[in-house]
C-alpha atoms as a PDB file:
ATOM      1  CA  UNK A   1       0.000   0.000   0.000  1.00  0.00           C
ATOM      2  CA  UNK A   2       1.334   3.404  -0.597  1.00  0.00           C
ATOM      3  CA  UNK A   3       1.464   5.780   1.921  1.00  0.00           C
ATOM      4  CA  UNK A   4      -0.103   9.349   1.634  1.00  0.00           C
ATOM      5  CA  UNK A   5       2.168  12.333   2.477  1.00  0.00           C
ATOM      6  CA  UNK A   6       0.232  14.122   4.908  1.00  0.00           C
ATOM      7  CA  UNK A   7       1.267  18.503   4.358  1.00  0.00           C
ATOM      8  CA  UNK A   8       3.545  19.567   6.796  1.00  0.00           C
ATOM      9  CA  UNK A   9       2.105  21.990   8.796  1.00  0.00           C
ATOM     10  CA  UNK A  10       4.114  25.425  10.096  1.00  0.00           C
ATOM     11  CA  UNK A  11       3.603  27.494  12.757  1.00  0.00           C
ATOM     12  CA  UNK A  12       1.651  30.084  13.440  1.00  0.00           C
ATOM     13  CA  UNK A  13       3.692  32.914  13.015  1.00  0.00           C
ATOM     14  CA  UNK A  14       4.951  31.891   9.569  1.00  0.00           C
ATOM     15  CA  UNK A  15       1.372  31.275   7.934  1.00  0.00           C
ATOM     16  CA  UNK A  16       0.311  34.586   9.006  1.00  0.00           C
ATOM     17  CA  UNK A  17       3.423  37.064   7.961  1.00  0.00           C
ATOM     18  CA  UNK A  18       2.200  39.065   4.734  1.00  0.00           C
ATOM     19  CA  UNK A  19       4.069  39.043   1.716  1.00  0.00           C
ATOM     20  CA  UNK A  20       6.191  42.149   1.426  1.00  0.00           C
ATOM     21  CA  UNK A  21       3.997  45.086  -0.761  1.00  0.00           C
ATOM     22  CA  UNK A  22       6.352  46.987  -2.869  1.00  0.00           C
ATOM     23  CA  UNK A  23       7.144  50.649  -2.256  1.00  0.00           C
ATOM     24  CA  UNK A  24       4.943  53.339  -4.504  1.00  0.00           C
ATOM     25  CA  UNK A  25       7.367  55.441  -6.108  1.00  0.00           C
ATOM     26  CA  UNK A  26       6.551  58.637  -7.338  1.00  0.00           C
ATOM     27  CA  UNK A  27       5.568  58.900 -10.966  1.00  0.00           C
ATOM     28  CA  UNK A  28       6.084  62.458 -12.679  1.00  0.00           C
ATOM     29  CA  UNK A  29       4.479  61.271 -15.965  1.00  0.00           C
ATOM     30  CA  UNK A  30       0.483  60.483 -14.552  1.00  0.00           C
ATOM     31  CA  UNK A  31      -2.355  63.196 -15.637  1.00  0.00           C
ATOM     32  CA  UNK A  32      -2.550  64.320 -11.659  1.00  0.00           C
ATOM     33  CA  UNK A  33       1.372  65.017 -11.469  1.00  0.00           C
ATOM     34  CA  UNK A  34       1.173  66.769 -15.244  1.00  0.00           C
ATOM     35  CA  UNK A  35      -1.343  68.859 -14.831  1.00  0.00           C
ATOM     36  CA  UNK A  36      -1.054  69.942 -10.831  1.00  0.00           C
ATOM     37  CA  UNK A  37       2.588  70.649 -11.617  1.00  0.00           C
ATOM     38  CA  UNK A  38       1.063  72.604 -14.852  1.00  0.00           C
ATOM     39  CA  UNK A  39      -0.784  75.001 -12.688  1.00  0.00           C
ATOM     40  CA  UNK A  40       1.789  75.120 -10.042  1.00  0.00           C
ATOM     41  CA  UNK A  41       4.906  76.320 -11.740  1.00  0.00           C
ATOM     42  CA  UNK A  42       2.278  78.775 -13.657  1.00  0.00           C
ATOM     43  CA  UNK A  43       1.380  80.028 -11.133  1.00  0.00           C
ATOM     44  CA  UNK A  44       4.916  80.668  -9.628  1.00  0.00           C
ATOM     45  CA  UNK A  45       5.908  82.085 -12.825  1.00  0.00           C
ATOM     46  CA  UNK A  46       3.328  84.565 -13.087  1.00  0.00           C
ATOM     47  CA  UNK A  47       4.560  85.890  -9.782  1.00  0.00           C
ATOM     48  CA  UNK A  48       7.995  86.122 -10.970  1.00  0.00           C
ATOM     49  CA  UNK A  49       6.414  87.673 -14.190  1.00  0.00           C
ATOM     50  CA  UNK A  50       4.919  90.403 -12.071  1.00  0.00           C
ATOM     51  CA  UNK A  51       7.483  91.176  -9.518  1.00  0.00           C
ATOM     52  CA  UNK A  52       9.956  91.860 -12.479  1.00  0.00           C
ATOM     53  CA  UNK A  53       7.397  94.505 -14.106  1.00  0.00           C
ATOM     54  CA  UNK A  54       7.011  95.575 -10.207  1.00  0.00           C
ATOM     55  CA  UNK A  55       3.495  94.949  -9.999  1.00  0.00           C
ATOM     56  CA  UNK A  56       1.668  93.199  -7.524  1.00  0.00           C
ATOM     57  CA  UNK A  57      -1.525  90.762  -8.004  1.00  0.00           C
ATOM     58  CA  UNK A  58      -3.250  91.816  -4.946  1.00  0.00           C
ATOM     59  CA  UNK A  59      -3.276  88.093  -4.273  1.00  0.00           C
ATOM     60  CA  UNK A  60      -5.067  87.171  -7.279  1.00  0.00           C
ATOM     61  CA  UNK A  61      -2.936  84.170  -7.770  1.00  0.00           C
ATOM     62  CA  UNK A  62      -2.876  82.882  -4.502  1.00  0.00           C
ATOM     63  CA  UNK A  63      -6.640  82.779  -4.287  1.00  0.00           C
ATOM     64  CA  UNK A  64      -6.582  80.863  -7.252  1.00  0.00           C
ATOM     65  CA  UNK A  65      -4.241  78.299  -5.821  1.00  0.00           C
ATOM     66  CA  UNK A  66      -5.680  78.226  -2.846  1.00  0.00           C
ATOM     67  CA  UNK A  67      -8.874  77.427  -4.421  1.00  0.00           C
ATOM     68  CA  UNK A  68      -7.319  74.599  -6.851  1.00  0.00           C
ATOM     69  CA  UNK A  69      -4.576  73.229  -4.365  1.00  0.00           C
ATOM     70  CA  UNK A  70      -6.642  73.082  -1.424  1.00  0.00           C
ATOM     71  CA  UNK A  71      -9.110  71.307  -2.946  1.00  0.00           C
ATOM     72  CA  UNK A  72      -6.439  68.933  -5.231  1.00  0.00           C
ATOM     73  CA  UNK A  73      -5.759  68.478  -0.956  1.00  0.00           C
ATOM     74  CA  UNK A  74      -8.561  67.341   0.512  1.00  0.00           C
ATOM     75  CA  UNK A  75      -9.317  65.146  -2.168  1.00  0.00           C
ATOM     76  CA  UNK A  76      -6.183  63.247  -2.236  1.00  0.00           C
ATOM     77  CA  UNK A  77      -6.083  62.848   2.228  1.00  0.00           C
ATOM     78  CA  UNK A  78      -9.653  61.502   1.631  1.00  0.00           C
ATOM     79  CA  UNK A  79     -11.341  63.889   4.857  1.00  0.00           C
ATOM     80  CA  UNK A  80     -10.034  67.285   6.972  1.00  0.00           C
ATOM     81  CA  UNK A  81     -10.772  64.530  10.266  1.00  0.00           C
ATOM     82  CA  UNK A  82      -8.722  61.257   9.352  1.00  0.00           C
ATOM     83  CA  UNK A  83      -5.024  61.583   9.716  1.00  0.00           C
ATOM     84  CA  UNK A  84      -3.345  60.365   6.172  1.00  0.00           C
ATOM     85  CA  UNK A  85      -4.415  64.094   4.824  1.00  0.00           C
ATOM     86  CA  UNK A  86      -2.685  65.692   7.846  1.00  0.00           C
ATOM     87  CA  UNK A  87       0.579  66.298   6.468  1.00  0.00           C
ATOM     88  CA  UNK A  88      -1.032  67.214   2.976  1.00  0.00           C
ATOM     89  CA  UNK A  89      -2.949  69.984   4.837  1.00  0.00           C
ATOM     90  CA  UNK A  90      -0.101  71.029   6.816  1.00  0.00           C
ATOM     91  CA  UNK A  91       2.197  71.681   3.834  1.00  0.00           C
ATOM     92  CA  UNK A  92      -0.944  73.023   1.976  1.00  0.00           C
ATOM     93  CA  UNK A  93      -0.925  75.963   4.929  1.00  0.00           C
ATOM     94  CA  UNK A  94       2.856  76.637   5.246  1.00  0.00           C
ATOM     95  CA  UNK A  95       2.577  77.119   1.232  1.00  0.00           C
ATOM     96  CA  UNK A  96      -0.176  79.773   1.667  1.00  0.00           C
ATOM     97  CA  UNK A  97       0.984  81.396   3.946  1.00  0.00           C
ATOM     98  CA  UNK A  98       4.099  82.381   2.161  1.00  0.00           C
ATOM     99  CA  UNK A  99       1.956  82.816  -0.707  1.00  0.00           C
ATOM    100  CA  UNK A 100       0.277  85.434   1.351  1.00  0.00           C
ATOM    101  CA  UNK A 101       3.477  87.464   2.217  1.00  0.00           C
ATOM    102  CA  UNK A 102       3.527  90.540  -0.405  1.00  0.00           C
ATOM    103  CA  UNK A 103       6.365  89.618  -2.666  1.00  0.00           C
ATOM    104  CA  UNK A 104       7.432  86.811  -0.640  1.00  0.00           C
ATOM    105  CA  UNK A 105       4.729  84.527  -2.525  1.00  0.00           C
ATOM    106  CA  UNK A 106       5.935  85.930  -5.752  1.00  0.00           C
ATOM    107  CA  UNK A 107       9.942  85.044  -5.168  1.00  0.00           C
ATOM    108  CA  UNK A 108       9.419  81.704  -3.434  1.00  0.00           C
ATOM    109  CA  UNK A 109       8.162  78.666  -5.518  1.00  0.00           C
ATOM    110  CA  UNK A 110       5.928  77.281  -2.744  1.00  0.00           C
ATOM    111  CA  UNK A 111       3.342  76.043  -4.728  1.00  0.00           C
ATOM    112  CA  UNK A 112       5.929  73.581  -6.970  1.00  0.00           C
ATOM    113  CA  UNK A 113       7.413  72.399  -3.920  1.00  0.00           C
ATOM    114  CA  UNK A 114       4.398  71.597  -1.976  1.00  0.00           C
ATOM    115  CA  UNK A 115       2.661  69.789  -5.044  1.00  0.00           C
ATOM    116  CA  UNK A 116       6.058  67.842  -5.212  1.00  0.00           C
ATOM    117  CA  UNK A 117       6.680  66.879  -2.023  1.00  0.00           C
ATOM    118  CA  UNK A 118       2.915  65.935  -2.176  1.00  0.00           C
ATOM    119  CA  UNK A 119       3.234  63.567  -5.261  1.00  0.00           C
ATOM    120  CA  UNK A 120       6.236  62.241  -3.968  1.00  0.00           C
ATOM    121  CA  UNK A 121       5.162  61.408   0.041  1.00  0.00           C
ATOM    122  CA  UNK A 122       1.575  60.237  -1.105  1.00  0.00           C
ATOM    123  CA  UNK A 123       1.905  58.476  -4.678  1.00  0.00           C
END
């Protein structure tokens, strides 16, 4: 008679470890990145556009990207209450608030750098 192999069983702890997920890396080339990156360095440049003509846009641009960024924001955390938009928000405000700053907003490239460190720390 033959014998049947009966499957060797394993403990606990191995059957239940998860298979390691593979990191998200940050992809410049999606619709999102293209056209939030679009608006952002737009926007930047128009500041730069201005302050070299020394006018100011009586913060015509940064109601505009507060308006499309903050929105582009809260979309991506999911809520303003659960704590994976958190950091989104927070660099959201430190962005407009230099943005606020009369010709501050218009030297510094906030907006670039926040929707880049966005893309990047929340693919």
């Amino acid at each position: 008679m033959a014998e049947e192999k009966q499957p060797e069983t394993k403990p606990a702890e191995q059957q239940k470890k998860p298979a390691p997920q593979p990191k998200k890396s940050f992809n410049f080339t999606s619709p999102e990145a293209l056209i939030m990156f679009f608006l952002s360095v737009s926007l930047d440049l128009v500041g730069y556009v201005l302050l070299l003509a020394a006018l100011d846009d009586f913060w015509l641009t940064d109601i505009v990207g507060v308006l499309f960024f903050g929105s582009w924001i809260i979309t991506r955390g999911g809520s303003l209450k659960g704590k994976k938009g958190i950091p989104g928000l927070k660099r959201f405000g430190i962005s407009t608030l230099i943005e606020a700053v009369p010709y501050v907003g218009s030297i510094s490239p906030s907006w670039t750098i926040m929707v880049y460190k966005e893309l990047k720390n929340n693919p």
